[in-house]
N, C-alpha and C. Protein backbone atom coordinates (compact mmCIF):
# COMPACT_ATOMS: atom_id res chain seq x y z
N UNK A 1 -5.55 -4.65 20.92
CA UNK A 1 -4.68 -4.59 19.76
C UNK A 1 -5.49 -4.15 18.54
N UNK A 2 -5.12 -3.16 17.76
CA UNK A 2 -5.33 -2.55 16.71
C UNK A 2 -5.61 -3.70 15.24
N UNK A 3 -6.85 -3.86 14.46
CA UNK A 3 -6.77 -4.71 13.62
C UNK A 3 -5.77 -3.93 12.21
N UNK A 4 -5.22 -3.76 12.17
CA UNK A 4 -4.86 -2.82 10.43
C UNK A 4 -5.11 -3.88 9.78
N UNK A 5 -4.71 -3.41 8.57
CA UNK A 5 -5.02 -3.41 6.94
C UNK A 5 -3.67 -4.54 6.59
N UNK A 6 -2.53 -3.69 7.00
CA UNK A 6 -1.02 -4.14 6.69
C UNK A 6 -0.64 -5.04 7.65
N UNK A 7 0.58 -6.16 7.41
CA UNK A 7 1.12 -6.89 8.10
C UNK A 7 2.99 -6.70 7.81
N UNK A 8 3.45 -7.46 8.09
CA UNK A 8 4.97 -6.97 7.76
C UNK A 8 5.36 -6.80 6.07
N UNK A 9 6.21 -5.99 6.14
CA UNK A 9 6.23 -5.26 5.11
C UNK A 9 7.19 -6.07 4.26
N UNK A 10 6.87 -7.00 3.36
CA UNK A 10 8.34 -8.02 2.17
C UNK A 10 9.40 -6.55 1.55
N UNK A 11 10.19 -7.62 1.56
CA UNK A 11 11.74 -6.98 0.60
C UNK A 11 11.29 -6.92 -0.44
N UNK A 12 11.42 -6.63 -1.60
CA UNK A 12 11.05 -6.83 -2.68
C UNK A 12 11.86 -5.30 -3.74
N UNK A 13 12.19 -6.13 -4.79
CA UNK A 13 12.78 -5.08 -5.68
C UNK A 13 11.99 -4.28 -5.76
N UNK A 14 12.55 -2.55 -5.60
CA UNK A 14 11.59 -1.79 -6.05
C UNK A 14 11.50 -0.79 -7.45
N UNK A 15 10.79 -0.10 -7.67
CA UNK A 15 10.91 1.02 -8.98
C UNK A 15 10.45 2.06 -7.93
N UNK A 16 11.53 3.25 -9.04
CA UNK A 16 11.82 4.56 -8.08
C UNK A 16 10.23 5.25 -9.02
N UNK A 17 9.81 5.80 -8.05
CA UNK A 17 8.57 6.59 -8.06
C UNK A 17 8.70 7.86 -7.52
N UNK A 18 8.55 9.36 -7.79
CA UNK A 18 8.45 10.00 -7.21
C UNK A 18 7.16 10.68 -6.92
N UNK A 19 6.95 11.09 -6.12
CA UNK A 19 5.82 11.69 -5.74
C UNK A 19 6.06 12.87 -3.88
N UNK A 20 5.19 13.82 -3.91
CA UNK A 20 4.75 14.55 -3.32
C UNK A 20 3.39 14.44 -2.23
N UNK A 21 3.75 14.30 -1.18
CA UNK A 21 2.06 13.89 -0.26
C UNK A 21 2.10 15.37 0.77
N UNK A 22 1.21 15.52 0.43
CA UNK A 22 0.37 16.78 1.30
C UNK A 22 0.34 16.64 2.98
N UNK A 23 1.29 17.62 3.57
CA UNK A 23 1.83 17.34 4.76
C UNK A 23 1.28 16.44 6.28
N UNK A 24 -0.48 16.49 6.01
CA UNK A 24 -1.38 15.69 6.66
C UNK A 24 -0.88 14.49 6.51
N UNK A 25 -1.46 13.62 5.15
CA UNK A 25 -0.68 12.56 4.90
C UNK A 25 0.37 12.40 5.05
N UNK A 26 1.49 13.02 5.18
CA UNK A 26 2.64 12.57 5.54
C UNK A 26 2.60 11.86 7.20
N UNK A 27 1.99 12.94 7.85
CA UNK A 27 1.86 12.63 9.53
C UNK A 27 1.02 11.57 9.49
N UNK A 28 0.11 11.29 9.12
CA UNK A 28 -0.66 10.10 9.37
C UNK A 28 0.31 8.48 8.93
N UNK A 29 1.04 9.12 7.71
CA UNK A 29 1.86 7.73 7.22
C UNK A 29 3.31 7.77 8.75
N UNK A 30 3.69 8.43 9.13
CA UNK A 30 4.27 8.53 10.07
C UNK A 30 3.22 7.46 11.58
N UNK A 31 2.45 8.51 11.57
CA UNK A 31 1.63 7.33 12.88
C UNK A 31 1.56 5.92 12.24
N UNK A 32 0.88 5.82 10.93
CA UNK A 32 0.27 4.56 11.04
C UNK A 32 1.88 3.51 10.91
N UNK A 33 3.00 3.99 10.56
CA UNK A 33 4.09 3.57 11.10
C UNK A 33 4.78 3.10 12.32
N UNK A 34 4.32 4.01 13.07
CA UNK A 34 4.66 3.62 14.28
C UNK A 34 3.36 2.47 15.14
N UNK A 35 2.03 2.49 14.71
CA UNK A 35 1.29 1.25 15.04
C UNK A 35 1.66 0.62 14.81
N UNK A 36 2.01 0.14 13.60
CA UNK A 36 2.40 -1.14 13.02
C UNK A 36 3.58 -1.48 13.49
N UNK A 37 4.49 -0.76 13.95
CA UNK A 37 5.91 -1.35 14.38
C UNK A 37 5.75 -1.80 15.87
N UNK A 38 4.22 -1.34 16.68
CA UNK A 38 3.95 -1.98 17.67
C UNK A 38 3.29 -2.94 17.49
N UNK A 39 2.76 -3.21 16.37
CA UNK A 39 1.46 -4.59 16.67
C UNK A 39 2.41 -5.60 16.05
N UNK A 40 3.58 -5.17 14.64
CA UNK A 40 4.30 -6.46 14.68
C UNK A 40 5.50 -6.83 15.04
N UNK A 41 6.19 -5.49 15.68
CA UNK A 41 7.41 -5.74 16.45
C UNK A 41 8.58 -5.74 15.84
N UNK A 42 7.90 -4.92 14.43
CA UNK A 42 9.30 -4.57 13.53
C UNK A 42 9.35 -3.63 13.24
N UNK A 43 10.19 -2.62 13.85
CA UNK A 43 10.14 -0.87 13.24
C UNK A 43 10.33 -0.72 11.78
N UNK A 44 9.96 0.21 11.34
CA UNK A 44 9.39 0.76 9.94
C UNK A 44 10.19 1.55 10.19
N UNK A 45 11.54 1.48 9.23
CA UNK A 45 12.84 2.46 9.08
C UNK A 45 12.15 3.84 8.71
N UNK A 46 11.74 3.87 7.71
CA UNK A 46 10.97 4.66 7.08
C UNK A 46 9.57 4.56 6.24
N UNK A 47 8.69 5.16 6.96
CA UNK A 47 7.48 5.14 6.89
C UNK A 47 7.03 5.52 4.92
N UNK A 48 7.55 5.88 4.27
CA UNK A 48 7.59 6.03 2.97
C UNK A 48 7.34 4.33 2.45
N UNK A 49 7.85 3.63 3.05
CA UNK A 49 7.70 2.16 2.51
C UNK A 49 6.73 1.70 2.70
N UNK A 50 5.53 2.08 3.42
CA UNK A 50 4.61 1.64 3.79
C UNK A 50 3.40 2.18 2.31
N UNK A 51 3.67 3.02 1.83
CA UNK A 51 3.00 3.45 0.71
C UNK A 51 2.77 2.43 -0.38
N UNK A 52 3.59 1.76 -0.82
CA UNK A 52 3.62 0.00 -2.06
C UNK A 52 2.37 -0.46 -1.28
N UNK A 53 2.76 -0.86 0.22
CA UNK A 53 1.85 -2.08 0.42
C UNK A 53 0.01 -1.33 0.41
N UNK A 54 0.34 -0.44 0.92
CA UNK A 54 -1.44 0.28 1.17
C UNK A 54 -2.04 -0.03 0.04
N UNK A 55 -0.70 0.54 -1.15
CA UNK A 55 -1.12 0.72 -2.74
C UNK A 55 -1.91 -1.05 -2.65
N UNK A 56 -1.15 -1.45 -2.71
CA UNK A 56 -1.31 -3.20 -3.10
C UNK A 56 -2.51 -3.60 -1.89
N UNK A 57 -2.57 -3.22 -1.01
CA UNK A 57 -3.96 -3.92 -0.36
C UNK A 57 -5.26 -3.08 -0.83
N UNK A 58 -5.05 -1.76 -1.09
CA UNK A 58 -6.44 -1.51 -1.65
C UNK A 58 -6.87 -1.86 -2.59
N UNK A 59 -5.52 -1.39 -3.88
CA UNK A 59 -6.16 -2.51 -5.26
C UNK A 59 -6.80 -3.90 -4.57
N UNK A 60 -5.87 -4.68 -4.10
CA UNK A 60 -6.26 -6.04 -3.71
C UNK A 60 -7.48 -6.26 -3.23
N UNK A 61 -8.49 -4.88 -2.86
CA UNK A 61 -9.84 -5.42 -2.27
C UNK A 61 -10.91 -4.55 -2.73
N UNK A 62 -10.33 -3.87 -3.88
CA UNK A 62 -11.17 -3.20 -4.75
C UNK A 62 -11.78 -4.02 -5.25
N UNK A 63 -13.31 -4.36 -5.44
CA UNK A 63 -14.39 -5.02 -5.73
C UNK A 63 -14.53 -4.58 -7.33
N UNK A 64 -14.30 -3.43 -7.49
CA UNK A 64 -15.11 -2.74 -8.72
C UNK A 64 -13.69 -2.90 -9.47
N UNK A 65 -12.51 -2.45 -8.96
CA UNK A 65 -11.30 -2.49 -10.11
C UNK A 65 -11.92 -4.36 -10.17
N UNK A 66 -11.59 -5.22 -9.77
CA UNK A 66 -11.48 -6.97 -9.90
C UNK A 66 -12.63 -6.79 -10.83
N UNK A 67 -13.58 -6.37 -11.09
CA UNK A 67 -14.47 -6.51 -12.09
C UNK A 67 -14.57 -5.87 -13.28
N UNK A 68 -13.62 -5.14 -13.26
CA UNK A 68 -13.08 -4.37 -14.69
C UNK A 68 -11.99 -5.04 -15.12
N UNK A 69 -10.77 -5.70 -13.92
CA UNK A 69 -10.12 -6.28 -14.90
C UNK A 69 -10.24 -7.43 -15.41
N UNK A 70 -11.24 -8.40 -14.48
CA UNK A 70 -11.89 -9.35 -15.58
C UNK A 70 -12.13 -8.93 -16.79
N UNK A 71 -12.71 -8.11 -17.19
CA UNK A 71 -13.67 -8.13 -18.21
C UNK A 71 -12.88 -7.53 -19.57
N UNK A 72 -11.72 -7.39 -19.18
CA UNK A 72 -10.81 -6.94 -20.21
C UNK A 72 -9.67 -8.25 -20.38
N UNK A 73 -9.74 -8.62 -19.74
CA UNK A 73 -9.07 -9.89 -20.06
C UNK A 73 -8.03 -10.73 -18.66
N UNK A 74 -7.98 -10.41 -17.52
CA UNK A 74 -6.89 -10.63 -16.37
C UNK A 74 -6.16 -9.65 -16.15
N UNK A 75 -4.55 -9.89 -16.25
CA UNK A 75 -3.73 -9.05 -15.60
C UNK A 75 -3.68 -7.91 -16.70
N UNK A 76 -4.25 -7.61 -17.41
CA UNK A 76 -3.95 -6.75 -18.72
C UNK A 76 -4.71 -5.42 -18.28
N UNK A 77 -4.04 -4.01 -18.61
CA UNK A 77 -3.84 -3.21 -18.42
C UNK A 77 -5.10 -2.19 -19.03
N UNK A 78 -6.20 -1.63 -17.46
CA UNK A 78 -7.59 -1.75 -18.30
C UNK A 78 -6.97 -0.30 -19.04
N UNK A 79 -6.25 0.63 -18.99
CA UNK A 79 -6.35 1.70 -19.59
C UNK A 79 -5.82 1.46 -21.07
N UNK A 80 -5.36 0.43 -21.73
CA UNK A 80 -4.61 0.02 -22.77
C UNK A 80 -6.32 0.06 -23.75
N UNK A 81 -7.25 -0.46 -22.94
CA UNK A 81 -8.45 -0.87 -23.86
C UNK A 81 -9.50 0.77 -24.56
């Protein structure tokens, strides 16, 4: 069994974002869709949703962002400074 990054994907209100991914990335967000709907046994309607959480686990283990936004104050917005 495959370790990933992601685990099941929360509901959660969203904000509309648009964006454009370069057709590679698209196929890869497609596969890594379909792993995950085998390792947790919940298909991924659409693999576009999987984009929030990646977003949110890399911030989440960015070493160097967590030490910039300490230093500006917590949740506060380092580009504001």
């Amino acid at each position: 069994m495959a370790k990933l990054k992601l685990g099941p994907i929360p509901n959660d209100k969203p904000v509309k974002v648009v964006l454009s991914l370069p057709g590679a990335l698209h196929r890869d967000l497609v596969a890594y869709a379909e792993v995950l709907a085998r390792e947790t046994g919940q298909p991924v309607k659409d693999p576009v949703k999987l984009i929030a959480p990646m977003l949110e686990r890399f911030i989440a283990t960015d070493r160097e962002f967590a030490r910039a936004r300490r230093a500006v104050g917590g949740a506060a917005n380092i580009s504001a400074s």
